[in-house]
Protein backbone atom coordinates (compact mmCIF):
# COMPACT_ATOMS: atom_id res chain seq x y z
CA UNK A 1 2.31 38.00 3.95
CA UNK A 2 1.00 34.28 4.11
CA UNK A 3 -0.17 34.52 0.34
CA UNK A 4 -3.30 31.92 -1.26
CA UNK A 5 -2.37 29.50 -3.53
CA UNK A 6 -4.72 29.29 -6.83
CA UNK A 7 -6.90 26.30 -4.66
CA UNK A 8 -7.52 29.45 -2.35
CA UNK A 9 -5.64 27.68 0.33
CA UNK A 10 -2.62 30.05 2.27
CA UNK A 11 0.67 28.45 3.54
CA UNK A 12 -1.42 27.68 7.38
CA UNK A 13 -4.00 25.78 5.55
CA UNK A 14 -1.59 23.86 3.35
CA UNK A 15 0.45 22.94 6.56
CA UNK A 16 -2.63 21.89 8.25
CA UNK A 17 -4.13 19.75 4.71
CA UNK A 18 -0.39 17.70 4.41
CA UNK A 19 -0.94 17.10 8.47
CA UNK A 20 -4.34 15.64 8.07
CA UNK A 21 -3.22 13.95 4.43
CA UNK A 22 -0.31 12.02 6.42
CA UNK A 23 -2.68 11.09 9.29
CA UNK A 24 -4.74 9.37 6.68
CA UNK A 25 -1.65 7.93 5.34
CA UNK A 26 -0.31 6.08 8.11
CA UNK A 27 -3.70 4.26 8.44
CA UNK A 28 -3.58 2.82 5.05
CA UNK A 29 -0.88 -0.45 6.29
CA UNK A 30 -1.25 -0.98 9.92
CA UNK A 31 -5.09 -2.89 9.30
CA UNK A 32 -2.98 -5.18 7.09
CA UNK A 33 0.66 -5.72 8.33
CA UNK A 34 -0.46 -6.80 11.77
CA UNK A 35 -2.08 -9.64 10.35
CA UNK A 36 1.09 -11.56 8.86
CA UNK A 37 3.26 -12.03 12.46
CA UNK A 38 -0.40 -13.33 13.42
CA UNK A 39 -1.04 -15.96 11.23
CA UNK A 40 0.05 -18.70 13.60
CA UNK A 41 -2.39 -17.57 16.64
CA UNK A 42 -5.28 -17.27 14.09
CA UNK A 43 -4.45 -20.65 12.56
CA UNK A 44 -4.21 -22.43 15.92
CA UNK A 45 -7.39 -20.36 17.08
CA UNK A 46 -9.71 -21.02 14.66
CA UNK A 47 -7.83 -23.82 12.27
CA UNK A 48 -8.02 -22.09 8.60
CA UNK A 49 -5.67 -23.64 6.43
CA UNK A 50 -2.93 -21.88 4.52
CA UNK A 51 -4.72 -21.34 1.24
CA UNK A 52 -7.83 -19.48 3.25
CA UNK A 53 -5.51 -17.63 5.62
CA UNK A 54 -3.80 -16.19 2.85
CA UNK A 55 -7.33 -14.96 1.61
CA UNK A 56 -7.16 -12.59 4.72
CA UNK A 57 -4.12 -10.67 3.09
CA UNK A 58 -6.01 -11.34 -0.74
CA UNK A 59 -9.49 -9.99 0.23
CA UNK A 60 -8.35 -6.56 1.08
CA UNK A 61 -6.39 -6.69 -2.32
CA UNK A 62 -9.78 -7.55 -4.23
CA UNK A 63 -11.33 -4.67 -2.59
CA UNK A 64 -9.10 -2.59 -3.53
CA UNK A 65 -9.60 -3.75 -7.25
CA UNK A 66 -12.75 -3.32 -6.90
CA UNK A 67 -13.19 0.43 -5.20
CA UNK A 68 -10.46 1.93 -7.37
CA UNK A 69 -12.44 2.03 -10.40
CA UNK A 70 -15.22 3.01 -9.28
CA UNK A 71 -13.57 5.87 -6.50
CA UNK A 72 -13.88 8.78 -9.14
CA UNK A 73 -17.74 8.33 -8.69
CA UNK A 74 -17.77 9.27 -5.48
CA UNK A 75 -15.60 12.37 -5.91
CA UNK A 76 -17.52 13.83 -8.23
CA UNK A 77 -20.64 13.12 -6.40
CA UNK A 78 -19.09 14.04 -2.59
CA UNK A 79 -16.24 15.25 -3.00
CA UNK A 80 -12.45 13.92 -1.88
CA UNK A 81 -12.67 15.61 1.44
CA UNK A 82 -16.26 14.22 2.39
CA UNK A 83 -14.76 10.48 0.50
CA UNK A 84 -12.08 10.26 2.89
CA UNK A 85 -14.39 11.01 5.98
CA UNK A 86 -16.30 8.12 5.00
CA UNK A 87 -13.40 5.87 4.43
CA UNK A 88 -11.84 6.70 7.76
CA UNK A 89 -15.41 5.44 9.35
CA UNK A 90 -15.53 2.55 7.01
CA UNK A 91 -11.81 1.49 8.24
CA UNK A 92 -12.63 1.64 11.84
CA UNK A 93 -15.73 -0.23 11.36
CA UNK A 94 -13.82 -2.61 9.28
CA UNK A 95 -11.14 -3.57 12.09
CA UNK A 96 -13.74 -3.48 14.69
CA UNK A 97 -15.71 -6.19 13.48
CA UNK A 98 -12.56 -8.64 12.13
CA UNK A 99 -11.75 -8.42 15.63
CA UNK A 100 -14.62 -8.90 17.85
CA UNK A 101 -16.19 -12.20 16.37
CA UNK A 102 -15.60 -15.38 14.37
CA UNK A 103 -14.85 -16.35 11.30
CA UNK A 104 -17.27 -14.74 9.25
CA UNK A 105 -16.59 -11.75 11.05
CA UNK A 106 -13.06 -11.57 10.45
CA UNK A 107 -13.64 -11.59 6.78
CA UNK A 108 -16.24 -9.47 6.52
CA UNK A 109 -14.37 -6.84 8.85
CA UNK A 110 -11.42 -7.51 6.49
CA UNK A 111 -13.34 -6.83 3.61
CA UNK A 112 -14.91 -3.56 4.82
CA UNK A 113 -11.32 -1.75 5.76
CA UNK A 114 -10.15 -3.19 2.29
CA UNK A 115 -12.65 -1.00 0.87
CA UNK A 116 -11.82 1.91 3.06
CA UNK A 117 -8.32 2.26 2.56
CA UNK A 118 -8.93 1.92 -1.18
CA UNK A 119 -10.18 4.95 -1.37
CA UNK A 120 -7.45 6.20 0.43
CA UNK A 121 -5.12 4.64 -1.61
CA UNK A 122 -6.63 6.37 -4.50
CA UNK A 123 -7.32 10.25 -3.29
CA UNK A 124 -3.93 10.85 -1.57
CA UNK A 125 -2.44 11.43 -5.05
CA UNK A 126 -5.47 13.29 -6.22
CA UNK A 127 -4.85 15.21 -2.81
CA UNK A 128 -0.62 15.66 -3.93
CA UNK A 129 -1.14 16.63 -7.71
CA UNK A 130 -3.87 19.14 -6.61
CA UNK A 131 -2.19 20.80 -3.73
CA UNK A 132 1.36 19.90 -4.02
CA UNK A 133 1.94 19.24 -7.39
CA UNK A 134 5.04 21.64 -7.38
CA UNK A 135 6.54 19.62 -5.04
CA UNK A 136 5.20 16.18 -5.64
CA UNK A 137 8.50 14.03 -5.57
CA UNK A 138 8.84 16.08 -1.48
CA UNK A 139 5.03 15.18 -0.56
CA UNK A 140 4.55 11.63 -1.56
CA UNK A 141 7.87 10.61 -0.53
CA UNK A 142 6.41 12.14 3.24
CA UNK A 143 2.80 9.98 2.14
CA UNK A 144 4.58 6.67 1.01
CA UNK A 145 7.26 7.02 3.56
CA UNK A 146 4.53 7.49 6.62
CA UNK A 147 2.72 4.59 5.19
CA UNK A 148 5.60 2.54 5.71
CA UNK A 149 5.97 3.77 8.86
CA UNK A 150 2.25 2.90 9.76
CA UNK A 151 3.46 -0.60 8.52
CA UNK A 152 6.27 -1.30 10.83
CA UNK A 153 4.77 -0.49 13.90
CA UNK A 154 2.02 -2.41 13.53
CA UNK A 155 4.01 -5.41 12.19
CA UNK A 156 6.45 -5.44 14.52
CA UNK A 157 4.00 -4.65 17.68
CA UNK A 158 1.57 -7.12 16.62
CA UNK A 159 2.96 -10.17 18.68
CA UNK A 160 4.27 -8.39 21.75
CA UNK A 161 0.65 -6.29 21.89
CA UNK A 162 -1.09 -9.91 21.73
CA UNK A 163 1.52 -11.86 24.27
CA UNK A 164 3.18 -9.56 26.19
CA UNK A 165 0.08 -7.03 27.05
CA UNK A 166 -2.20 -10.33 27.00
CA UNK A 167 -4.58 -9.13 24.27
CA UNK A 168 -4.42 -11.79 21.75
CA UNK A 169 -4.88 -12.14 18.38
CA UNK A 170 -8.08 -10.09 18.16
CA UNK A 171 -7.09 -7.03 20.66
CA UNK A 172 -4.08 -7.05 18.93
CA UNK A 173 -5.95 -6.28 15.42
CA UNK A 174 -8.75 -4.34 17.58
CA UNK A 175 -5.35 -1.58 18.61
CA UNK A 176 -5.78 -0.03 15.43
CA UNK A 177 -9.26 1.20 15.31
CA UNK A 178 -7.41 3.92 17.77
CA UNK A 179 -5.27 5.53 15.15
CA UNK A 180 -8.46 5.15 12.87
CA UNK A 181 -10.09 7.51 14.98
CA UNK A 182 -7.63 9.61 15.67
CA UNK A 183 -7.18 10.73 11.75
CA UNK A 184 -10.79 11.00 11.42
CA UNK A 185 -11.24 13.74 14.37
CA UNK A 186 -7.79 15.64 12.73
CA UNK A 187 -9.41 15.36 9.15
CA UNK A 188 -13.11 16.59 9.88
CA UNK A 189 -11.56 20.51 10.22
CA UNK A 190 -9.72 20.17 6.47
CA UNK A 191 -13.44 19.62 4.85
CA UNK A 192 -13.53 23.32 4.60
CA UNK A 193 -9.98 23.66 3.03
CA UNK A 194 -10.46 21.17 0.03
CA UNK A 195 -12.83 23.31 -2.60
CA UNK A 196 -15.44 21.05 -4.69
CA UNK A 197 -14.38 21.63 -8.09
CA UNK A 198 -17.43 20.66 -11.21
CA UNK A 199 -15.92 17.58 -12.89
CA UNK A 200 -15.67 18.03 -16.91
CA UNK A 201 -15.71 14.84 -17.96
CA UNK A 202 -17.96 12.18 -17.25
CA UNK A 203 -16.59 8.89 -15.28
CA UNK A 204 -17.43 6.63 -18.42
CA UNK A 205 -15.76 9.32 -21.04
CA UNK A 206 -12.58 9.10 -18.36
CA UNK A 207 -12.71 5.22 -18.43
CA UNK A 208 -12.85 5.06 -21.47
CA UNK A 209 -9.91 7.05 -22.88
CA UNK A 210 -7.99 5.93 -20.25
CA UNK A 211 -8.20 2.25 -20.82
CA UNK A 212 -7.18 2.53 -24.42
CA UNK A 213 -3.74 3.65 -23.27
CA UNK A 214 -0.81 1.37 -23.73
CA UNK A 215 0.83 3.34 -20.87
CA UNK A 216 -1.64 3.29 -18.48
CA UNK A 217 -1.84 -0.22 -19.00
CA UNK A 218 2.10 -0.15 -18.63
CA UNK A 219 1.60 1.56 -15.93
CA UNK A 220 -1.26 -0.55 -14.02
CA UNK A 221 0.82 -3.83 -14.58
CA UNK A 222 3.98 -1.90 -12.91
CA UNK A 223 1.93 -0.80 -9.88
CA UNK A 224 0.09 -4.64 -9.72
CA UNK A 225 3.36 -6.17 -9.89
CA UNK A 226 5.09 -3.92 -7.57
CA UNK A 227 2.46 -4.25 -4.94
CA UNK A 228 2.25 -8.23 -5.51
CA UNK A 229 5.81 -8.30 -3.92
CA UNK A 230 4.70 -6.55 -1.44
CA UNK A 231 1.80 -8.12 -0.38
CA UNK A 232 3.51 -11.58 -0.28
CA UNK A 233 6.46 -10.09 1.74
CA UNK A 234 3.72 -9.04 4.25
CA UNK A 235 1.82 -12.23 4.22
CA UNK A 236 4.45 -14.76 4.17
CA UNK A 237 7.83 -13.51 4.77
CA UNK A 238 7.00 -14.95 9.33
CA UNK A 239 6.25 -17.95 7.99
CA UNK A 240 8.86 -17.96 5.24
CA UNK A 241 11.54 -17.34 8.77
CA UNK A 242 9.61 -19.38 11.27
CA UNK A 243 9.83 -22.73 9.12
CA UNK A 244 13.30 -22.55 8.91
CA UNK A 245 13.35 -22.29 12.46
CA UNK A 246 13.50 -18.73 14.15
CA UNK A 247 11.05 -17.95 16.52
CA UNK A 248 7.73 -16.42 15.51
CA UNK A 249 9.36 -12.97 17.83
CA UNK A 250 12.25 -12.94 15.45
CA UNK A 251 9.87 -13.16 12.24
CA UNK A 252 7.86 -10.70 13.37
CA UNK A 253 10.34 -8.15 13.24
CA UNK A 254 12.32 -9.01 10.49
CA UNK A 255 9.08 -8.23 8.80
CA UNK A 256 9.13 -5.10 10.60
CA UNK A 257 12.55 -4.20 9.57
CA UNK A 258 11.72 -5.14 5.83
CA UNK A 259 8.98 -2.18 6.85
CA UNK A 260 11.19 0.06 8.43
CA UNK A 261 13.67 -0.10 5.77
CA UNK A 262 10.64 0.19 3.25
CA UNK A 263 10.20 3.56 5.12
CA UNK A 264 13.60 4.88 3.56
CA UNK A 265 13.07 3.49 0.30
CA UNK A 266 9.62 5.42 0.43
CA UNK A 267 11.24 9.09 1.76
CA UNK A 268 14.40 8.63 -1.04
CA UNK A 269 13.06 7.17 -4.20
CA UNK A 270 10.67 10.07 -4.47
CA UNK A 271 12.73 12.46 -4.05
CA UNK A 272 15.11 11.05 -6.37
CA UNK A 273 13.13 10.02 -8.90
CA UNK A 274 10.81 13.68 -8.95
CA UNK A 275 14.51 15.15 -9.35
CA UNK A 276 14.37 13.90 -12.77
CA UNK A 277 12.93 14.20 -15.81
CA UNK A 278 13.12 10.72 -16.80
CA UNK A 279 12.32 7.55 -14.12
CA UNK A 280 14.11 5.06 -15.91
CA UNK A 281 17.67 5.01 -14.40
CA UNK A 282 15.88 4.93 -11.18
CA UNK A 283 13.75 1.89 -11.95
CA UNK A 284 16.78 -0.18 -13.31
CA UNK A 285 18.32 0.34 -10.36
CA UNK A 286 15.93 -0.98 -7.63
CA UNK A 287 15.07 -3.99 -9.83
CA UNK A 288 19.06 -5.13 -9.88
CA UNK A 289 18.98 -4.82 -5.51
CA UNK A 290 15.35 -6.37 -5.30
CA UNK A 291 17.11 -9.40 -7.18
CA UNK A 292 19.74 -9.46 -5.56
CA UNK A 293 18.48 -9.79 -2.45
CA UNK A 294 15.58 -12.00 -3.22
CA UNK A 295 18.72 -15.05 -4.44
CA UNK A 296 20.68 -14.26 -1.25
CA UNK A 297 17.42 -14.61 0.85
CA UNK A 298 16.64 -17.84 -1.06
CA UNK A 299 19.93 -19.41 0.20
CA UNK A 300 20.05 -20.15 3.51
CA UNK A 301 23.67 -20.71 3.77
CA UNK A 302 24.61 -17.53 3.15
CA UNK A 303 22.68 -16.22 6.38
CA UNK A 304 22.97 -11.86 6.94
CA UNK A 305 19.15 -12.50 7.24
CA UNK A 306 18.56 -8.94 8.17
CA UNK A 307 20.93 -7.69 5.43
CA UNK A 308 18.49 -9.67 2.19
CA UNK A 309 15.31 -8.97 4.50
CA UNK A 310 16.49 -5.12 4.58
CA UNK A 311 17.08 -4.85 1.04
CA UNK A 312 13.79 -6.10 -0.12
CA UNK A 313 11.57 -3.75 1.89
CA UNK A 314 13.83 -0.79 1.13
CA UNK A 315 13.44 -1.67 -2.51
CA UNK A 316 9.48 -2.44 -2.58
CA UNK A 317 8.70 0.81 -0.22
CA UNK A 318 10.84 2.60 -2.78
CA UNK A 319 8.79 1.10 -5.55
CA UNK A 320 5.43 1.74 -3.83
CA UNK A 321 6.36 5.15 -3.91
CA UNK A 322 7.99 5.64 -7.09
CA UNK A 323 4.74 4.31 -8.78
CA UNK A 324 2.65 6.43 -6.56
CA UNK A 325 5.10 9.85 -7.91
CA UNK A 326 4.64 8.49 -11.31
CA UNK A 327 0.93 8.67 -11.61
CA UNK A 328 1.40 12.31 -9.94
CA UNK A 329 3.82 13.15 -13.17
CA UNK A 330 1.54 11.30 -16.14
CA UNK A 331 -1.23 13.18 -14.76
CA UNK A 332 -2.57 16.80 -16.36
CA UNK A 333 -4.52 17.75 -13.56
CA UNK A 334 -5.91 16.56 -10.58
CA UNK A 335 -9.00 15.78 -11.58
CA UNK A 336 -6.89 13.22 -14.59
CA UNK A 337 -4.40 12.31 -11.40
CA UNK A 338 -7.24 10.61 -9.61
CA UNK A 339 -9.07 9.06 -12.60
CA UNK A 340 -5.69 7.69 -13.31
CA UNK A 341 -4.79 6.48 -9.93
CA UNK A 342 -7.95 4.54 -10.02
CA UNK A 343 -7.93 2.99 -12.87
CA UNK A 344 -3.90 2.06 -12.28
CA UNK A 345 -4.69 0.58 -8.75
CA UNK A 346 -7.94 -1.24 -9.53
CA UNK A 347 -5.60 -3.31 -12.44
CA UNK A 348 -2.74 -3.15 -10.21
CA UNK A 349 -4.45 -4.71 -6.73
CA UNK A 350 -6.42 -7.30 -8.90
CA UNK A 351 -2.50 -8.67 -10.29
CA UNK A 352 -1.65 -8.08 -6.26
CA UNK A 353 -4.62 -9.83 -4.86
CA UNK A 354 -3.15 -13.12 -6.89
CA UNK A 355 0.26 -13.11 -4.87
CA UNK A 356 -0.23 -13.69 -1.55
CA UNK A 357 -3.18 -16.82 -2.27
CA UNK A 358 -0.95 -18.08 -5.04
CA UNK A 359 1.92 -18.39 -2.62
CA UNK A 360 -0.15 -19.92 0.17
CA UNK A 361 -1.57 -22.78 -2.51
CA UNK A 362 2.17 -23.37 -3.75
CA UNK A 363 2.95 -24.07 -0.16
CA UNK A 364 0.53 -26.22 0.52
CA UNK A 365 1.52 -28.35 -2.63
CA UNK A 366 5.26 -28.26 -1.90
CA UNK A 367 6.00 -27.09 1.30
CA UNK A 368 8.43 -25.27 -0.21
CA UNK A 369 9.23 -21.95 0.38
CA UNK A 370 11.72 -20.88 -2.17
CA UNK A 371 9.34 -21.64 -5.00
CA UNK A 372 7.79 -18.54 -4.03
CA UNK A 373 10.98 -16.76 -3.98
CA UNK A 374 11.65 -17.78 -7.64
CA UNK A 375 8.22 -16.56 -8.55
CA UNK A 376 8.91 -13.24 -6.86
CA UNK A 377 12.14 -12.96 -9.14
CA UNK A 378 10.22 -13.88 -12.39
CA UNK A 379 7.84 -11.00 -11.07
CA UNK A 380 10.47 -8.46 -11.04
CA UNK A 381 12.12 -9.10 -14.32
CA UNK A 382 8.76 -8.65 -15.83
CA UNK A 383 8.48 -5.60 -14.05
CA UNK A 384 11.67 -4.34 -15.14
CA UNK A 385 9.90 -4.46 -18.89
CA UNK A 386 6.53 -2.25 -17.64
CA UNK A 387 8.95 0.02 -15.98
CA UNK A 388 11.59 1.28 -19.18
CA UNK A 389 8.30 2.56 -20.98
CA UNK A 390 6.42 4.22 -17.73
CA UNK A 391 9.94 6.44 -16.40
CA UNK A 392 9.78 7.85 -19.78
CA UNK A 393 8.89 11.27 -19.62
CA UNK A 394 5.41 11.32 -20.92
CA UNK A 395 1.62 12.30 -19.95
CA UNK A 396 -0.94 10.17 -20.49
């Protein structure tokens, strides 16, 4: 007998909500990862310096800021299913216009799918600790882990789509619109499945107890700091590889493996980390690799390139998804889970939005690359600190 669970939702539906959850999912990286192996072809196209073509990597980050806060208003206004419809337009709208005009186009379209997959960003945990939360660790390592997915394709396919299949920069971005679309037609039938539930506290009661806690605070800097990594990894890492002379190919999919690696880091840290009670072990750990690997990548002498590269995004696609499983477990409810995962990413992506601009100025000063290696060490030893308090087993 294919019994309901207390959402009023049987094993089918449930099936058919985590399908359209991790079609969503994969949509939230690819508008953003095909931009770094780019960044040459733009530059050369339309002659943006450094600073401002990092801004195309920060102003999706700023959305995100931005529309996390403010996500639990739509909710409780439209609900999460209806939310994520209009997201999934927003996004394809978004990388429609970046890629079919000039400049101002290509940061307003940036700006519009920024906004979009915040909100995306945001519900997906609702979405888990609603439906799933029984197996949250299992779910969001299958969310964070398809993300990453999303993420190395369209890294890696980025320059072959635009040079191989002649469709430059802009049909290269434009690809993506067709995944876009895709989720939105396979999430329209799992309206019905998500029930509107009365919210019972008001957004600015929420706000307000939740920014007078010291762990969600804790918690918002570990997510920001996390996500800074990874945003400059995505930005810069090409660049980072071309200027010490590989070929913008060979760039491109080293930041695709640092994806694809991310993608295991995403599947297992979840898993491992919902195993337990207590997160801290498990955040130790990745901090000592992500070191690690950050020195040996700062050294070009000791080459295994792939081996530092693959460390890194294994580490921060396990981190993206350990801080995702952590708001899941600090949360009461669902209705708490996204309130919290709002307020956590708004702080969070407004740290992250600093990375990838900061590292583009330092550049420009320096030409230096390992500066912003250093700074990505610094980064992790402070979030080493965030990270003993929030894998403490605790609710907020």
């Amino acid at each position: 007998m294919d019994t309901q669970d207390k959402n009023g939702l049987n094993k089918t539906s449930r099936t058919l909500l985590l399908v359209g959850i991790l079609f969503v999912s994969i949509n939230l990286r690819p508008a953003l990862s095909s931009i770094g192996p780019l960044i040459d072809m733009i530059r050369q196209d339309v002659g943006l310096s450094d600073s401002l073509l990092g801004l195309l990597t920060t102003l999706p980050l700023i959305a995100f800021g931005f529309v996390s806060t403010i996500t639990p208003l739509f909710t409780k206004r439209f609900g999460i299913g209806k939310t994520i419809l209009g997201a999934l337009v927003l996004l394809t709208a978004g990388i429609t216009i970046r890629s079919i005009g000039g400049i101002f186009e290509l940061y307003l379209g940036t700006i519009l799918l920024g906004i979009a997959i915040a909100f995306g960003n945001v519900l997906i945990p609702a979405l888990i600790k609603r439906n799933f939360h029984h197996k949250a660790g299992f779910v969001t390592s299958l969310y964070s882990g398809i993300m990453s997915l999303g993420a190395a394709f369209a890294a890696g396919l980025s320059v072959p789509l635009a040079v191989a299949h002649n469709l430059g920069w802009r049909g290269s971005l434009a690809v993506w619109a067709v995944l876009a679309v895709m989720a939105m037609i396979i999430w329209i039938p799992n309206l019905k499945r998500i029930n509107r539930t009365p919210p019972r506290r008001s957004f600015k009661e929420a706000m307000k107890k939740l920014s007078g806690s010291a762990l969600v605070w804790k918690m918002a800097l570990y997510m920001g700091l996390q996500s800074l990594a990874f945003y400059v990894i995505l930005a810069w890492l090409p660049a980072i590889l071309i200027d010490r002379g590989y070929d913008d190919v060979y760039a491109g999919w080293m930041l695709s493996l640092s994806q694809a690696t991310g993608i295991i880091g995403a599947i297992v840290i979840p898993v491992w980390a919902g195993s337990r009670k207590d997160q801290r072990l498990v955040i130790v750990s990745l901090i000592i690799v992500e070191v690690i690997a950050l020195i040996g990548l700062m050294i070009p002498g000791i080459g295994m390139v792939e081996l530092w590269v693959g460390l890194i995004g294994m580490v921060l696609g396990g981190t993206f998804g350990l801080a995702l499983l952590l708001i899941v477990l600090r949360s009461k409810d669902a209705e708490t889970a996204a309130e919290l995962s709002g307020i956590v990413q708004s702080i969070g992506y407004f740290i992250a939005a600093t990375g990838p601009f900061i590292v583009g100025v330092i550049y420009d000063l320096t030409e230096i690359w390992n500066y912003a290696l250093v700074l990505l060490v610094v980064i992790a030893i402070i979030k080493l600190v965030m990270g003993i308090d929030v894998g403490k087993d605790k609710k907020v």
